[in-house]
C-alpha atoms as a PDB file:
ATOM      1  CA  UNK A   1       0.000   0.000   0.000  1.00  0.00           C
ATOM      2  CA  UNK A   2       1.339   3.168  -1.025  1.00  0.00           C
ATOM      3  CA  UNK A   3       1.370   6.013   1.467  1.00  0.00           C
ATOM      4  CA  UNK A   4      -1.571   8.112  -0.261  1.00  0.00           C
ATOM      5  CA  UNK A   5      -3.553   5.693  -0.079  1.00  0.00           C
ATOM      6  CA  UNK A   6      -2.846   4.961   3.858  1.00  0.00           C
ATOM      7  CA  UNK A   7      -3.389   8.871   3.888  1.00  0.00           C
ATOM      8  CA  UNK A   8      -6.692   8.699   2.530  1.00  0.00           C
ATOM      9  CA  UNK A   9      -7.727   5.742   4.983  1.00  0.00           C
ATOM     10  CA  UNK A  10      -6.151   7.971   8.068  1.00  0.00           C
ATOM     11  CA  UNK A  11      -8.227  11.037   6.331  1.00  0.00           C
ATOM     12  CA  UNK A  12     -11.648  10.600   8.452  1.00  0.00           C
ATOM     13  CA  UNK A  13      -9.737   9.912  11.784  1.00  0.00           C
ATOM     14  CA  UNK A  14      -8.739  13.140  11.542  1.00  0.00           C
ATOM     15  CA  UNK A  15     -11.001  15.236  10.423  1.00  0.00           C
ATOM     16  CA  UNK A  16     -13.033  13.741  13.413  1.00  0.00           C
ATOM     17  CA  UNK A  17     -10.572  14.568  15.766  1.00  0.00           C
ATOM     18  CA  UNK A  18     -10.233  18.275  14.443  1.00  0.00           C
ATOM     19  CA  UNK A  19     -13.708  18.883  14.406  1.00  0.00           C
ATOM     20  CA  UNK A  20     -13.747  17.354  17.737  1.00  0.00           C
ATOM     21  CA  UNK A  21     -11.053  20.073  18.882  1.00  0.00           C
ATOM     22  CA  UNK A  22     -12.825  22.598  17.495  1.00  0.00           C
ATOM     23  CA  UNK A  23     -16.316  21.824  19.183  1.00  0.00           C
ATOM     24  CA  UNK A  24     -14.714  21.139  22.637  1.00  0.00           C
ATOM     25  CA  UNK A  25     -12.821  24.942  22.488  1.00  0.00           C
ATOM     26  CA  UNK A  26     -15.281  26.400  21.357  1.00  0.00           C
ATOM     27  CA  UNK A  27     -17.908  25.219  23.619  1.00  0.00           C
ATOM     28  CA  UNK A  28     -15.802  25.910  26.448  1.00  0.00           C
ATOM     29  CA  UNK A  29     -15.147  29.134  25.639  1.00  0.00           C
ATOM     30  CA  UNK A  30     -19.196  29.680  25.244  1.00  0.00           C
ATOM     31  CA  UNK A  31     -20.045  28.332  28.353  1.00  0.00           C
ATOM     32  CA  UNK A  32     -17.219  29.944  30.833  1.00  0.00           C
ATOM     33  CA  UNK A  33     -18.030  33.611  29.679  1.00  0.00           C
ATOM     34  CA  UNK A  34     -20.319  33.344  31.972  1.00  0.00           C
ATOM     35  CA  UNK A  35     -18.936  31.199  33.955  1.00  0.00           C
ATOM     36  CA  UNK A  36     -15.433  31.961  34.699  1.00  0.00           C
ATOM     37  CA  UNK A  37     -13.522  35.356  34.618  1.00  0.00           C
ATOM     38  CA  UNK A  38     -11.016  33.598  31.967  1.00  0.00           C
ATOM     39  CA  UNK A  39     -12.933  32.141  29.632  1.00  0.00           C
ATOM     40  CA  UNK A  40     -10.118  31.765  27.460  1.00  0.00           C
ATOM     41  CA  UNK A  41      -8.197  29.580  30.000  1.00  0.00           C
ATOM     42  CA  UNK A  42     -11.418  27.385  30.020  1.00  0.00           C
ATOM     43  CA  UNK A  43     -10.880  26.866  26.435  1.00  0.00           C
ATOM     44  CA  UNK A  44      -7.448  25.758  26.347  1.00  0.00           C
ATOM     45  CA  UNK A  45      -7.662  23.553  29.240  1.00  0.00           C
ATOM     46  CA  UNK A  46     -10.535  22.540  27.131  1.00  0.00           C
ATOM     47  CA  UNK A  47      -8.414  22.233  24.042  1.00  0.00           C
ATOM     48  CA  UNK A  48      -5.678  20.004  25.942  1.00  0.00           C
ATOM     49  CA  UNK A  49      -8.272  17.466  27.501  1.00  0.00           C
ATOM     50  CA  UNK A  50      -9.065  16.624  24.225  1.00  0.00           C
ATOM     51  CA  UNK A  51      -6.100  14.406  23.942  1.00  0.00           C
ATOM     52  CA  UNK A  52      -8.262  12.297  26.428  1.00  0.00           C
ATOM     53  CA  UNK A  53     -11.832  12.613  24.973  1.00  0.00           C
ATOM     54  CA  UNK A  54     -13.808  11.766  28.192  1.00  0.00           C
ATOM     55  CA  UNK A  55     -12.045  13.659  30.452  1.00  0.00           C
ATOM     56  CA  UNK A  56     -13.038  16.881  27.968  1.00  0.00           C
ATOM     57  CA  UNK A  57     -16.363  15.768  27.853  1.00  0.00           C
ATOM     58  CA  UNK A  58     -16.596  15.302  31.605  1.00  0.00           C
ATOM     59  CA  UNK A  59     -15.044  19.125  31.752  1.00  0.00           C
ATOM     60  CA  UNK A  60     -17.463  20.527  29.523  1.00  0.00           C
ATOM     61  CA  UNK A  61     -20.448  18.831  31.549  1.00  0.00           C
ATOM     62  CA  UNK A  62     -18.219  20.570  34.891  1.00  0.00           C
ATOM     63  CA  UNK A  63     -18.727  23.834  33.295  1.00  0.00           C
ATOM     64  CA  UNK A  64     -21.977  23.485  32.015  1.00  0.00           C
ATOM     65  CA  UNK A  65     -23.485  22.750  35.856  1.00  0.00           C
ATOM     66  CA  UNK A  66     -20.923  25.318  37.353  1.00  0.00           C
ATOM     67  CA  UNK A  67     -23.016  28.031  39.158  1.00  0.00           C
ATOM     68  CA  UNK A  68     -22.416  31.768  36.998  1.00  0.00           C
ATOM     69  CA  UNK A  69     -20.846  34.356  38.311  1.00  0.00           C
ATOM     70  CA  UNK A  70     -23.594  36.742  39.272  1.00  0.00           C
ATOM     71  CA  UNK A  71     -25.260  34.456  41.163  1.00  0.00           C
ATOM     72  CA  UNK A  72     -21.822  33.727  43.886  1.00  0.00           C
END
């Protein structure tokens, strides 16, 4: 097998995964506006614990049920 063709196989992995990236930052990024007072932090810690996908989903679900910050 030649290595376009391994490419092309690989292709879908990682468009997944980038896509995956991409929704994780910038859901996190949505949510801790409101939530945090660096919302960008949010999203790279985000970004990072997609390496592990269910610890970023388990984040994401932390932020989402995090109280906002008008009502501490």
């Amino acid at each position: 097998m030649d290595s376009n063709g391994l490419f092309l196989q690989f292709l879908p992995y990682l468009t997944a995964g980038i896509a995956f990236f991409c929704f994780i930052v910038f859901a996190s990024y949505h949510v801790a506006k409101g939530k945090t007072k660096h919302p960008v932090i949010a999203a790279v810690i985000g970004g990072l614990l997609t390496l592990i996908p269910p610890f970023s989903l388990a984040y994401l679900a932390f932020l989402i049920f995090r109280k906002d910050l008008e009502s501490e």
